[in-house]
Protein backbone atom coordinates (compact mmCIF):
# COMPACT_ATOMS: atom_id res chain seq x y z
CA UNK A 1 -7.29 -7.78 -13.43
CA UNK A 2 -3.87 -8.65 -13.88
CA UNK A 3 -2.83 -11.40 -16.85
CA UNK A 4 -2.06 -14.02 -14.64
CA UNK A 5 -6.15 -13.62 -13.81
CA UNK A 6 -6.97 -13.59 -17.20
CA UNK A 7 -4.84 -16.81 -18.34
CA UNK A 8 -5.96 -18.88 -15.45
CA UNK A 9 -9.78 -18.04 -15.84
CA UNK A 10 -10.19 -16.19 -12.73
CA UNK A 11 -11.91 -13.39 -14.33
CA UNK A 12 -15.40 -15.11 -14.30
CA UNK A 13 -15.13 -16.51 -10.60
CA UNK A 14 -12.17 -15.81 -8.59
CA UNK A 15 -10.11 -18.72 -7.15
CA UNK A 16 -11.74 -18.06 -3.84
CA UNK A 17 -15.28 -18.47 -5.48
CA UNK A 18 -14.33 -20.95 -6.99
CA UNK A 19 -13.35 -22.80 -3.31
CA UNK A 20 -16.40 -21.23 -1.39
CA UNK A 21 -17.99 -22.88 -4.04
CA UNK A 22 -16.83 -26.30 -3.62
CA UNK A 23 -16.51 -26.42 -0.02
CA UNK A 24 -20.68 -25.43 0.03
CA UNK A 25 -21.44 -28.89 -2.10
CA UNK A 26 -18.94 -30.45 0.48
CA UNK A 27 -21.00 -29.47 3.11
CA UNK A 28 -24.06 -31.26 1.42
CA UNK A 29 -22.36 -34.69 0.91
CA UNK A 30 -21.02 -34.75 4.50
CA UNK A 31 -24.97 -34.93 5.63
CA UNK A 32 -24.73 -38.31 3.42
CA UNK A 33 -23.91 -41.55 2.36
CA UNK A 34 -20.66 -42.80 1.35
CA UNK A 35 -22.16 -42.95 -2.10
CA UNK A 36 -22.47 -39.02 -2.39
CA UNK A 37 -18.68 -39.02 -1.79
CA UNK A 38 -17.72 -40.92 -3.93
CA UNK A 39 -20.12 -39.06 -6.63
CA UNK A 40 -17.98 -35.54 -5.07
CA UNK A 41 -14.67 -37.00 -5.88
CA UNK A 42 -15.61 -38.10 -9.31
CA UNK A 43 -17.13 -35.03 -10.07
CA UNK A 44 -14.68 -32.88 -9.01
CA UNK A 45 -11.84 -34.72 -10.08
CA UNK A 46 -10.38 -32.45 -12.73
CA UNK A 47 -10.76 -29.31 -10.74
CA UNK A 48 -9.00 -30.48 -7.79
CA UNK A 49 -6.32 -32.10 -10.42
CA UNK A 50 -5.82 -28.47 -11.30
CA UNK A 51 -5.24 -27.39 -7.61
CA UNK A 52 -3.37 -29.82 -6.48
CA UNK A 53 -2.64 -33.59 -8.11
CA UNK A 54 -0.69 -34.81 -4.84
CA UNK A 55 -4.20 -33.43 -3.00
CA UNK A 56 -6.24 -35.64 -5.35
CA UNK A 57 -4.39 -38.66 -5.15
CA UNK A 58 -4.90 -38.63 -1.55
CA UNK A 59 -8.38 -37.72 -1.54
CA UNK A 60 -8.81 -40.45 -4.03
CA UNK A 61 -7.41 -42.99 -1.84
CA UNK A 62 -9.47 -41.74 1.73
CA UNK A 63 -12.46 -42.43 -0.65
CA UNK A 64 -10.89 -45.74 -1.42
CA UNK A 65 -10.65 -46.54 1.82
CA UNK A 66 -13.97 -46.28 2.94
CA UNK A 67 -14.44 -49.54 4.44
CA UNK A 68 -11.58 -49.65 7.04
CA UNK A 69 -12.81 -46.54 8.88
CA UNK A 70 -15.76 -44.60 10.16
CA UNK A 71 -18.18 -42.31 7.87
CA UNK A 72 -17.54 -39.32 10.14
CA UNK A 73 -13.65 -39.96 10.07
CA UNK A 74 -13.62 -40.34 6.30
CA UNK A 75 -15.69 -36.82 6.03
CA UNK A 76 -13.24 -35.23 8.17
CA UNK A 77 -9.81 -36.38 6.68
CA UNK A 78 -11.47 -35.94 2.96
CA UNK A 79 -12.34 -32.34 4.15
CA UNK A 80 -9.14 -31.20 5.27
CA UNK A 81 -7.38 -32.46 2.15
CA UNK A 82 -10.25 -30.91 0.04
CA UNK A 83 -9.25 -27.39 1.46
CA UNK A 84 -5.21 -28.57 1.15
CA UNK A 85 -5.84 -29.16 -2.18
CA UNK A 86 -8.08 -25.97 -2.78
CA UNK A 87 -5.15 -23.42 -1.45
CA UNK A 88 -2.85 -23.92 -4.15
CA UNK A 89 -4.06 -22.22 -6.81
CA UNK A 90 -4.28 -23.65 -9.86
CA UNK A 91 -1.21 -22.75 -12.59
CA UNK A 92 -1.03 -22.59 -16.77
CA UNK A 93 0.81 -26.00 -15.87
CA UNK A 94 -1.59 -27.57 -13.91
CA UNK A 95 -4.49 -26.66 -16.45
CA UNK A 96 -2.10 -27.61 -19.43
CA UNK A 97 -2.31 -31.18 -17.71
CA UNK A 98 -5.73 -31.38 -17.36
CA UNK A 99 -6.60 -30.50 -20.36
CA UNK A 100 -4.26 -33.70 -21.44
CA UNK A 101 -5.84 -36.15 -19.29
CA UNK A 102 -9.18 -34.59 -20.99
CA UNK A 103 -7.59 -35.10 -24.51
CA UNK A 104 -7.12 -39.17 -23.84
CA UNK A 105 -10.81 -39.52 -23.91
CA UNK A 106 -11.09 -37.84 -27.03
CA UNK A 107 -7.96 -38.59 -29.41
CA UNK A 108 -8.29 -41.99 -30.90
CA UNK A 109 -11.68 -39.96 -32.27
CA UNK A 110 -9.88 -36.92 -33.50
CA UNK A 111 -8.80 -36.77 -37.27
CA UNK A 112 -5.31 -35.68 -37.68
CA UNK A 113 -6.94 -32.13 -38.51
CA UNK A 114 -8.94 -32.10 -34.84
CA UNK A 115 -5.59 -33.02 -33.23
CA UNK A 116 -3.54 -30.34 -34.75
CA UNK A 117 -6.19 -27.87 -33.92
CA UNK A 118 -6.44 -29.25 -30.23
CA UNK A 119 -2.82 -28.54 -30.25
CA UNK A 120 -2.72 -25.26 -31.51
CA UNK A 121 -5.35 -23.84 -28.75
CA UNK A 122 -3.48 -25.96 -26.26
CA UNK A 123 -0.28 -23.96 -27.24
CA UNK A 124 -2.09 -20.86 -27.42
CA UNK A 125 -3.10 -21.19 -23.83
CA UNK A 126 0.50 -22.25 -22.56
CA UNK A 127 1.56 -19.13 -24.53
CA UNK A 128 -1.09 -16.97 -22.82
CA UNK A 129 -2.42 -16.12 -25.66
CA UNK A 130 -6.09 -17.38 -24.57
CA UNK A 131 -7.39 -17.79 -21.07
CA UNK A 132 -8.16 -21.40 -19.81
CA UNK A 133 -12.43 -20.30 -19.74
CA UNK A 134 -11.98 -20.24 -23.99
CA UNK A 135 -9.66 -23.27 -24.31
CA UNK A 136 -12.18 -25.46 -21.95
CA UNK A 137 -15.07 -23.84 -24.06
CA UNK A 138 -13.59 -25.19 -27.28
CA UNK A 139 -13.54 -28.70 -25.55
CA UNK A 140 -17.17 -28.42 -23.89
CA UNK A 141 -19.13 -29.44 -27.23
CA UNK A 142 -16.38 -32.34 -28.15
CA UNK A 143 -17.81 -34.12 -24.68
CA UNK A 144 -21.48 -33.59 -26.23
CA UNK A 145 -20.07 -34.93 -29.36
CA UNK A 146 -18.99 -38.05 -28.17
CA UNK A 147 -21.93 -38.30 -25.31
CA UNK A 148 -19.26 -38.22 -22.68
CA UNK A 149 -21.24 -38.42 -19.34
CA UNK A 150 -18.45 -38.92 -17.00
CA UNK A 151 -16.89 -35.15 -18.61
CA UNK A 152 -20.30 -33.56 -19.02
CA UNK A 153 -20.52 -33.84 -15.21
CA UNK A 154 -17.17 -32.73 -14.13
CA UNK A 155 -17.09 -29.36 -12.39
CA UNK A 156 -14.20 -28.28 -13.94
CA UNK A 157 -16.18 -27.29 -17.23
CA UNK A 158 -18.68 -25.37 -14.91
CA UNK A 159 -16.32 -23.50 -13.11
CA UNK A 160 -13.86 -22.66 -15.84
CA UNK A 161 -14.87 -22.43 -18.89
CA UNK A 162 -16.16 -19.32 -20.93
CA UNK A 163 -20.14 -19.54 -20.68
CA UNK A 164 -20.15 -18.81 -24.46
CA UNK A 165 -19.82 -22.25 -26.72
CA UNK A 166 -16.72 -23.17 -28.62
CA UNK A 167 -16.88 -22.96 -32.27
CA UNK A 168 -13.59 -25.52 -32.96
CA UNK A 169 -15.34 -28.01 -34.99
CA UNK A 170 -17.84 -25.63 -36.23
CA UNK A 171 -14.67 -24.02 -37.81
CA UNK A 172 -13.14 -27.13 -38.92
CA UNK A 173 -16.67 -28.30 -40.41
CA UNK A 174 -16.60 -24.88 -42.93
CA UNK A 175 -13.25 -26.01 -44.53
């Protein structure tokens, strides 16, 4: 395993896990409703953010624009830009920006100690000095903290993140 693999997580599931992975729940909602779509897009959000955010934006707005065409049309335009988005492989860069967007749900909550600390592992991965799996599971108790459903459910925790739990504000409740 080469560092690259190591800072971007891939060392748990590789990036083409990682796809085979998505594209198999795709598979599911296309049997469905419009409704299980949407649920997808939201779901996956972050994770395809870290593939691809010009991707996302378009699959965002094909699942917008559910009404002005056909199911089967809408399944097969959202499932080529799904695997568009999925072949670019996620970067330190594209990570560092998801884990931003994931900070705005969490920082008018944070004492000025939690945000310096949030930085600090935030730096440490951009430094590659830890891998993206032990930055995301520092975050994964904060969205049990603050009974964040909409973060609990994102795949991006479940595909990324260390399967050990973070201790940040364990360590920040012992000083």
């Amino acid at each position: 395993m080469n560092k690259k693999q190591e800072m971007t997580g891939t060392s748990r599931l590789s990036e083409h896990d990682i796809k085979e992975y998505v594209l198999e729940r795709f598979k599911e909602v296309k049997k469905e409703k419009i409704k299980n779509l949407v649920s997808f897009q939201s779901m996956n959000k972050y994770m395809i953010m870290a593939h691809n955010q010009d991707e996302l934006q378009i699959l965002g707005n094909i699942v917008a624009g559910y009404k002005k065409i056909s199911l089967l049309d809408i399944m097969t335009e959202y499932e080529k830009h799904l695997k568009m988005a999925l072949e670019k492989p996620p970067t330190i860069k594209s990570h560092s920006n998801v884990i931003m967007h994931i900070f705005g749900y969490f920082s008018k909550n944070f004492s000025q100690l939690e945000k310096e600390q949030f930085f600090k592992l935030l730096n440490e991965f951009k430094g590659e000095e830890i891998t993206i799996g032990k930055i995301l599971s520092e975050i994964n108790p904060i969205i049990y903290r603050f009974n964040n459903t909409y973060l609990a459910n994102q795949t991006y925790f479940l595909l990324y993140s260390d399967p050990q739990p973070g201790n940040l504000f364990h360590m920040l409740s012992q000083k």
